[in-house]
C-alpha atoms as a PDB file:
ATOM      1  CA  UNK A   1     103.087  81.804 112.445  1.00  0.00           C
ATOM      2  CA  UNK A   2      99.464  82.213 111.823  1.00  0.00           C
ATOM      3  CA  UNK A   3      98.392  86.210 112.852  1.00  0.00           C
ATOM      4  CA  UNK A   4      94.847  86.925 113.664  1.00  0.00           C
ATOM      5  CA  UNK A   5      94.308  90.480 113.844  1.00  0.00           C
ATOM      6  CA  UNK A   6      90.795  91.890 114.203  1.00  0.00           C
ATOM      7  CA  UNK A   7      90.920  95.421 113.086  1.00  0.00           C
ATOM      8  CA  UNK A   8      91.907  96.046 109.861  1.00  0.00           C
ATOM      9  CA  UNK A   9      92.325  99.720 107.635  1.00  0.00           C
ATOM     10  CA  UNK A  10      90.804 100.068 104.274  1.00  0.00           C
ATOM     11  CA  UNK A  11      92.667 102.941 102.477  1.00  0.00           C
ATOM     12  CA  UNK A  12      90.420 104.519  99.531  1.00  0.00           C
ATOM     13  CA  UNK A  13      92.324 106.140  96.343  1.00  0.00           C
ATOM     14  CA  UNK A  14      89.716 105.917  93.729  1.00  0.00           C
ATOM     15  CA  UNK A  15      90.323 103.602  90.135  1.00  0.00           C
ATOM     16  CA  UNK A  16      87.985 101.551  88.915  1.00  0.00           C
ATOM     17  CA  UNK A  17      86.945  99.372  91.799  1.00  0.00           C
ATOM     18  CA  UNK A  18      85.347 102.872  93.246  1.00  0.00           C
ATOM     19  CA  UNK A  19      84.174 104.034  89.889  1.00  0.00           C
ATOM     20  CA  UNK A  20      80.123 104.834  89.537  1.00  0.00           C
ATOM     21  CA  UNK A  21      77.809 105.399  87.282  1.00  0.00           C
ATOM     22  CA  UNK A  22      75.264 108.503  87.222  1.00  0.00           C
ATOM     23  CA  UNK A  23      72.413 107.664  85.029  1.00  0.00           C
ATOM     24  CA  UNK A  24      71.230 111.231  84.815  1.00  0.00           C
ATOM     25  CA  UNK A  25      74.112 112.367  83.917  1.00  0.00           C
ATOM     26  CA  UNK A  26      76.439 109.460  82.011  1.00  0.00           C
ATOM     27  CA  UNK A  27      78.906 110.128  84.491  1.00  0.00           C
ATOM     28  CA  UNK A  28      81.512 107.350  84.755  1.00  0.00           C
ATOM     29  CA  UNK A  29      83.980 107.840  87.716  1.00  0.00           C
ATOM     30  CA  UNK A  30      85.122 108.182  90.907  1.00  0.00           C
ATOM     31  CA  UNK A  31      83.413 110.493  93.259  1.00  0.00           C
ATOM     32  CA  UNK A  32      83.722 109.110  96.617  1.00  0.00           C
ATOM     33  CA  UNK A  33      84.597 105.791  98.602  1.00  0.00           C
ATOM     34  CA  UNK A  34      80.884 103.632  98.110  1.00  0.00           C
ATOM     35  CA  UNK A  35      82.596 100.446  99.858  1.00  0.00           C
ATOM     36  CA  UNK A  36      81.717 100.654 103.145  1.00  0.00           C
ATOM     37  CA  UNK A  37      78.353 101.186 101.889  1.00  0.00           C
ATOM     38  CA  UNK A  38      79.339  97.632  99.803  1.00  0.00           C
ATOM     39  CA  UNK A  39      81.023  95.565 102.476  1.00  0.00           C
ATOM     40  CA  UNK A  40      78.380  96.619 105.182  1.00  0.00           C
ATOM     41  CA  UNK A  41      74.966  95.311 103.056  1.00  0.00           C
ATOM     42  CA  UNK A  42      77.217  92.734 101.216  1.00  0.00           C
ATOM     43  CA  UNK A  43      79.592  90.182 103.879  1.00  0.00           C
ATOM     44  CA  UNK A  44      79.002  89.552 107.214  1.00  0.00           C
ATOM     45  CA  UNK A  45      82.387  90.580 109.463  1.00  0.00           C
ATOM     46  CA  UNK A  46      81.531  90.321 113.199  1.00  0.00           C
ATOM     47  CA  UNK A  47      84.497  89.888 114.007  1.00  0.00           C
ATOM     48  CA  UNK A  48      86.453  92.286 112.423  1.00  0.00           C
ATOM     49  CA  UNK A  49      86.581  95.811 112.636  1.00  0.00           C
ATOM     50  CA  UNK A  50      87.220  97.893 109.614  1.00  0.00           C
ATOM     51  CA  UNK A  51      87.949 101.353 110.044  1.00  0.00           C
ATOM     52  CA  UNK A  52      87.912 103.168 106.486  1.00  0.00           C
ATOM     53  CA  UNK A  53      89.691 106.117 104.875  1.00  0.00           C
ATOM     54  CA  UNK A  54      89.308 108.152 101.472  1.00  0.00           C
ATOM     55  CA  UNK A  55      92.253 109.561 100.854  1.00  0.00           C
ATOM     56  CA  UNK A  56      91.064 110.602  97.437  1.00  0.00           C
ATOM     57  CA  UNK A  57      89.245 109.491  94.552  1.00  0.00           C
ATOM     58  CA  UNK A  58      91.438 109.613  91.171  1.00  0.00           C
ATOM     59  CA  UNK A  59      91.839 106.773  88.459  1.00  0.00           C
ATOM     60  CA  UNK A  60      95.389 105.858  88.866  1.00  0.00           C
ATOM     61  CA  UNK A  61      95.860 107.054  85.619  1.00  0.00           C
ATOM     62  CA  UNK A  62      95.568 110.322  86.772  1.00  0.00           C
ATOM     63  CA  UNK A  63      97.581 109.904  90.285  1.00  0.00           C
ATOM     64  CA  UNK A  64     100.793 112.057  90.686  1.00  0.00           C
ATOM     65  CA  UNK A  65     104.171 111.191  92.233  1.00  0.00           C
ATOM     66  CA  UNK A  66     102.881 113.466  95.213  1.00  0.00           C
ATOM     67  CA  UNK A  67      99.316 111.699  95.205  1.00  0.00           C
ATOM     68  CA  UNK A  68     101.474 108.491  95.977  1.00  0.00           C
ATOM     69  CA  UNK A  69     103.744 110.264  98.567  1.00  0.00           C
ATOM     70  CA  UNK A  70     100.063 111.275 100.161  1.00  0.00           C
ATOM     71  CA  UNK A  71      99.286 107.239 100.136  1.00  0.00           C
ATOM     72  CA  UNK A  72     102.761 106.233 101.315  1.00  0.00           C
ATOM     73  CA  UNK A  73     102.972 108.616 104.365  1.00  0.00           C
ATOM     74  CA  UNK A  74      98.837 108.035 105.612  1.00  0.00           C
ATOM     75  CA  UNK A  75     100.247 104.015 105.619  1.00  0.00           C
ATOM     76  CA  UNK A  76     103.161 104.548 107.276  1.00  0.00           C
ATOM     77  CA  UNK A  77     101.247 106.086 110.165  1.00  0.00           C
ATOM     78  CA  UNK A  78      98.584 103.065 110.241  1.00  0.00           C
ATOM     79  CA  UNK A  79     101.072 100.327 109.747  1.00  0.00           C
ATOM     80  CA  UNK A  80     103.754 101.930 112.413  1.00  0.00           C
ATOM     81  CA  UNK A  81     100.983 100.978 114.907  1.00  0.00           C
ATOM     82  CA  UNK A  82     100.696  97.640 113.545  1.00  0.00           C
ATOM     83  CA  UNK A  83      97.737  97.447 112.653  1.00  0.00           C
ATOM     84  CA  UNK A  84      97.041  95.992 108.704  1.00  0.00           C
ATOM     85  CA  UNK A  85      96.337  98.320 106.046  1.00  0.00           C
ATOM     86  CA  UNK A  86      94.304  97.251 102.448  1.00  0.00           C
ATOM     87  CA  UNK A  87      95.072 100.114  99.790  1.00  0.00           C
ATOM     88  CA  UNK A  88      92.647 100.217  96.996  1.00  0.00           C
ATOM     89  CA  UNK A  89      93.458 101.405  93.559  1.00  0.00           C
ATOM     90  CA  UNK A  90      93.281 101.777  89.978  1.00  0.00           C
ATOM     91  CA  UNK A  91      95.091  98.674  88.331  1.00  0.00           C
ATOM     92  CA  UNK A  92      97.022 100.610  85.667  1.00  0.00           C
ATOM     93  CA  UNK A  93      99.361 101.983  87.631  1.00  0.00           C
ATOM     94  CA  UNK A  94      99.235  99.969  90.665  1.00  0.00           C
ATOM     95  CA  UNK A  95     102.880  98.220  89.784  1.00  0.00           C
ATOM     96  CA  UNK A  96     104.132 101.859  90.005  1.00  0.00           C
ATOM     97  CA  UNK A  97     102.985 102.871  93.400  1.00  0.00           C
ATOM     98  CA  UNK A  98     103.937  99.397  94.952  1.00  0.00           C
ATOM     99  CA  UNK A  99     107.420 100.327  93.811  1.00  0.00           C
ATOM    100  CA  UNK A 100     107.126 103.292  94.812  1.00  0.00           C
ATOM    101  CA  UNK A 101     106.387 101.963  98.303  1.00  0.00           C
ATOM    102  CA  UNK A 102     109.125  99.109  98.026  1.00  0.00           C
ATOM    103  CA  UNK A 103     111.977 102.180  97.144  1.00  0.00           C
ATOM    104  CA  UNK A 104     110.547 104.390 100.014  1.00  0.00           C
ATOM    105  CA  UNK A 105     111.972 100.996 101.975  1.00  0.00           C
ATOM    106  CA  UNK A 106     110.664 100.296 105.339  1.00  0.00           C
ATOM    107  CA  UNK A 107     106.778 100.975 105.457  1.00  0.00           C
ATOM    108  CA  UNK A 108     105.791  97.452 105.749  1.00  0.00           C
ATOM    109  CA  UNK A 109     108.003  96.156 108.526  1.00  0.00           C
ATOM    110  CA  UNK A 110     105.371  96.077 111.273  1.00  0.00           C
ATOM    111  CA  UNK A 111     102.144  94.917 109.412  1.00  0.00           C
ATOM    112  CA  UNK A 112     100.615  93.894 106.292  1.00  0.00           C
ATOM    113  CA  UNK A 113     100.233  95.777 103.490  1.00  0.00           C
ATOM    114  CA  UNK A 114      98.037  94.628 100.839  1.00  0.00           C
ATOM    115  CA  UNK A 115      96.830  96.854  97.413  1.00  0.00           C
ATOM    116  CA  UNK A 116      93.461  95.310  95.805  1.00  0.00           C
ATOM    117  CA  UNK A 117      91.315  96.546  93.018  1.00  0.00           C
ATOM    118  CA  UNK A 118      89.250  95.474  90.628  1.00  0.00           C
ATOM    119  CA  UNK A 119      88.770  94.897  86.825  1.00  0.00           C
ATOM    120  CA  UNK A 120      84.999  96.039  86.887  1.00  0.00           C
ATOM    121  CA  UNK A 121      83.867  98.656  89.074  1.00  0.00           C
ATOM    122  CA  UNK A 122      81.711  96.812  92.383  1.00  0.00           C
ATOM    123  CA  UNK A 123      78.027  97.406  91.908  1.00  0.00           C
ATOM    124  CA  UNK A 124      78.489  96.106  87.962  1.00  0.00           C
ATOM    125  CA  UNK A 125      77.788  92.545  86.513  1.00  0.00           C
ATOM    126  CA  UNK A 126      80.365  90.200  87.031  1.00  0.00           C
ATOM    127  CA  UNK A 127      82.708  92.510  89.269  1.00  0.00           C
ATOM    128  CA  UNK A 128      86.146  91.190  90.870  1.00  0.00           C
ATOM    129  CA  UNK A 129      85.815  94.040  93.498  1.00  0.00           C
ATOM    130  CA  UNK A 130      84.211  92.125  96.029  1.00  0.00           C
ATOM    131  CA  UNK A 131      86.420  88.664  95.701  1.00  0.00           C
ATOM    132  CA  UNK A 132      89.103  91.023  95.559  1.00  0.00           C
ATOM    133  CA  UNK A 133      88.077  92.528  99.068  1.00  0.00           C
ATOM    134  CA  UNK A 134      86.905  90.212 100.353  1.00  0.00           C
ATOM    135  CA  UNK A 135      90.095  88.244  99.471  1.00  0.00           C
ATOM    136  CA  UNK A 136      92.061  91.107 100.765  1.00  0.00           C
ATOM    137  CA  UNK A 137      90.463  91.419 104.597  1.00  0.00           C
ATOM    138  CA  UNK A 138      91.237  87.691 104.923  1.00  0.00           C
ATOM    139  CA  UNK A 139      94.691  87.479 104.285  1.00  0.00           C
ATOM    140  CA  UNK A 140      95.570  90.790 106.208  1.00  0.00           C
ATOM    141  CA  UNK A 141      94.900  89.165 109.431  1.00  0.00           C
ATOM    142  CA  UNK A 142      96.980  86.508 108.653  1.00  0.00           C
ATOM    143  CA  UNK A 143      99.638  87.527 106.674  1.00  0.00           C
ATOM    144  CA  UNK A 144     103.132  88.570 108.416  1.00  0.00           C
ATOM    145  CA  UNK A 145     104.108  92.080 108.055  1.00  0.00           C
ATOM    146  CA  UNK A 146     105.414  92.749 104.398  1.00  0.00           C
ATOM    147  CA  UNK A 147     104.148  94.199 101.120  1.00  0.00           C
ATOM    148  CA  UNK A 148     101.485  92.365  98.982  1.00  0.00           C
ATOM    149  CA  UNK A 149      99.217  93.053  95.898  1.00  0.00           C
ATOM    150  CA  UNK A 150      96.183  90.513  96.319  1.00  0.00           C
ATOM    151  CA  UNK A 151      94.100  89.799  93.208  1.00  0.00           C
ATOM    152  CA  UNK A 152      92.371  86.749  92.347  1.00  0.00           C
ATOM    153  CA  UNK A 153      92.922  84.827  94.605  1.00  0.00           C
ATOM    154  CA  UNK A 154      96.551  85.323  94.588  1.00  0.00           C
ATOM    155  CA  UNK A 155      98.673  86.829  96.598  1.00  0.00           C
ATOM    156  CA  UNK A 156     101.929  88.100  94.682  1.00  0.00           C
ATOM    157  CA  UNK A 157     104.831  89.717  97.110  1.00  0.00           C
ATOM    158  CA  UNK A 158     106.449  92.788  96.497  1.00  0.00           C
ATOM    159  CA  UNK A 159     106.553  94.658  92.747  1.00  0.00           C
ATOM    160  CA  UNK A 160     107.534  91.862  91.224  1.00  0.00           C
ATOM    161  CA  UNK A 161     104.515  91.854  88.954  1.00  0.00           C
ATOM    162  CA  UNK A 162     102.286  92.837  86.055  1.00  0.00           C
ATOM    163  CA  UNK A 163      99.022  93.402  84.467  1.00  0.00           C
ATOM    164  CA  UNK A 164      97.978  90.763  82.067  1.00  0.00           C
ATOM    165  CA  UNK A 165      95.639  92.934  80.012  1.00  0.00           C
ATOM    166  CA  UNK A 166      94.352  89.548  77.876  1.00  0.00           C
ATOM    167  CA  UNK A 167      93.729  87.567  80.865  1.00  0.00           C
ATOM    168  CA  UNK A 168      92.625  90.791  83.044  1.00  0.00           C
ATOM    169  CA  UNK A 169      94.534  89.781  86.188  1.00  0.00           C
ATOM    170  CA  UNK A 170      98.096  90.300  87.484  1.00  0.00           C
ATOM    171  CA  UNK A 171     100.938  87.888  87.248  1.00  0.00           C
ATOM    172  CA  UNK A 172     104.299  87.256  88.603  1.00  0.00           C
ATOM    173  CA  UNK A 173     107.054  88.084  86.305  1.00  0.00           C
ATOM    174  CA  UNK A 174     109.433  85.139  86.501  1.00  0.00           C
END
């Protein structure tokens, strides 16, 4: 069965695909969401709405088993209505919160739930952030209701995976 959904949620935590740069000041980090500002100049989408939410704006490194309880409990809400939801975040720990959501059992029952992120932050040379994305609003209209990590162009199901820091790109673990 082939879904075609026309609003999808973007979910904003930060890590690297967020991170900017402040030449005055040499600041390297996340501040606030800048992909709406991203997706709006950068793809054309008339036929999707995207409604977008910054939950907060930490390298993953830094999240907290509460910051990830925060996530978990804004997707429930979105998802219960079945409506898709993309969660962005910092790659090294993104295994950790998708288990996290997998042992919290349940939240993806009624709709997709995809995590994305990126390798270099969007706005840089050679970024993944807007494949990724881009990637990621595709496959949540079609993709039955479940829990996904999209990177890519893959699309791996459940925790069942890991960073390949050589390669810079998830895997499956077989």
């Amino acid at each position: 069965m082939i879904f075609e959904r026309n609003k999808v949620h973007i979910v904003s935590t930060g890590g690297t695909i967020e991170k900017i740069y402040d030449e005055r000041s040499g600041f390297l980090g996340n501040r606030e969401s800048v992909v709406e500002k991203i997706i709006a100049s950068e793809l054309r989408l008339p036929f999707l709405k995207i409604k977008y939410h910054q939950l907060m704006a930490k390298d993953s490194l830094d999240m907290t088993e509460r910051d990830r309880e925060i996530i978990l409990d804004f997707v429930k809400i979105i998802s219960a209505k079945e409506e898709p939801v993309i969660v962005l975040h910092g790659t090294d720990t993104l295994q950790r919160t998708v288990s996290f959501f997998e042992e919290s059992g349940g939240v993806a029952k009624k709709a997709p739930i995809l995590f994305t992120g990126a390798m270099k932050p969007i706005g840089f040379l050679q970024s993944d952030a807007l494949q990724n994305i881009t990637e990621a609003l595709t496959l949540a209209r079609v993709l039955p209701p479940g829990l996904y990590v999209t990177f890519h162009n893959q699309v791996l199901e459940g925790s069942q995976f890991k960073k390949n820091y050589e390669l810079g790109t998830f895997e499956k673990i077989s």
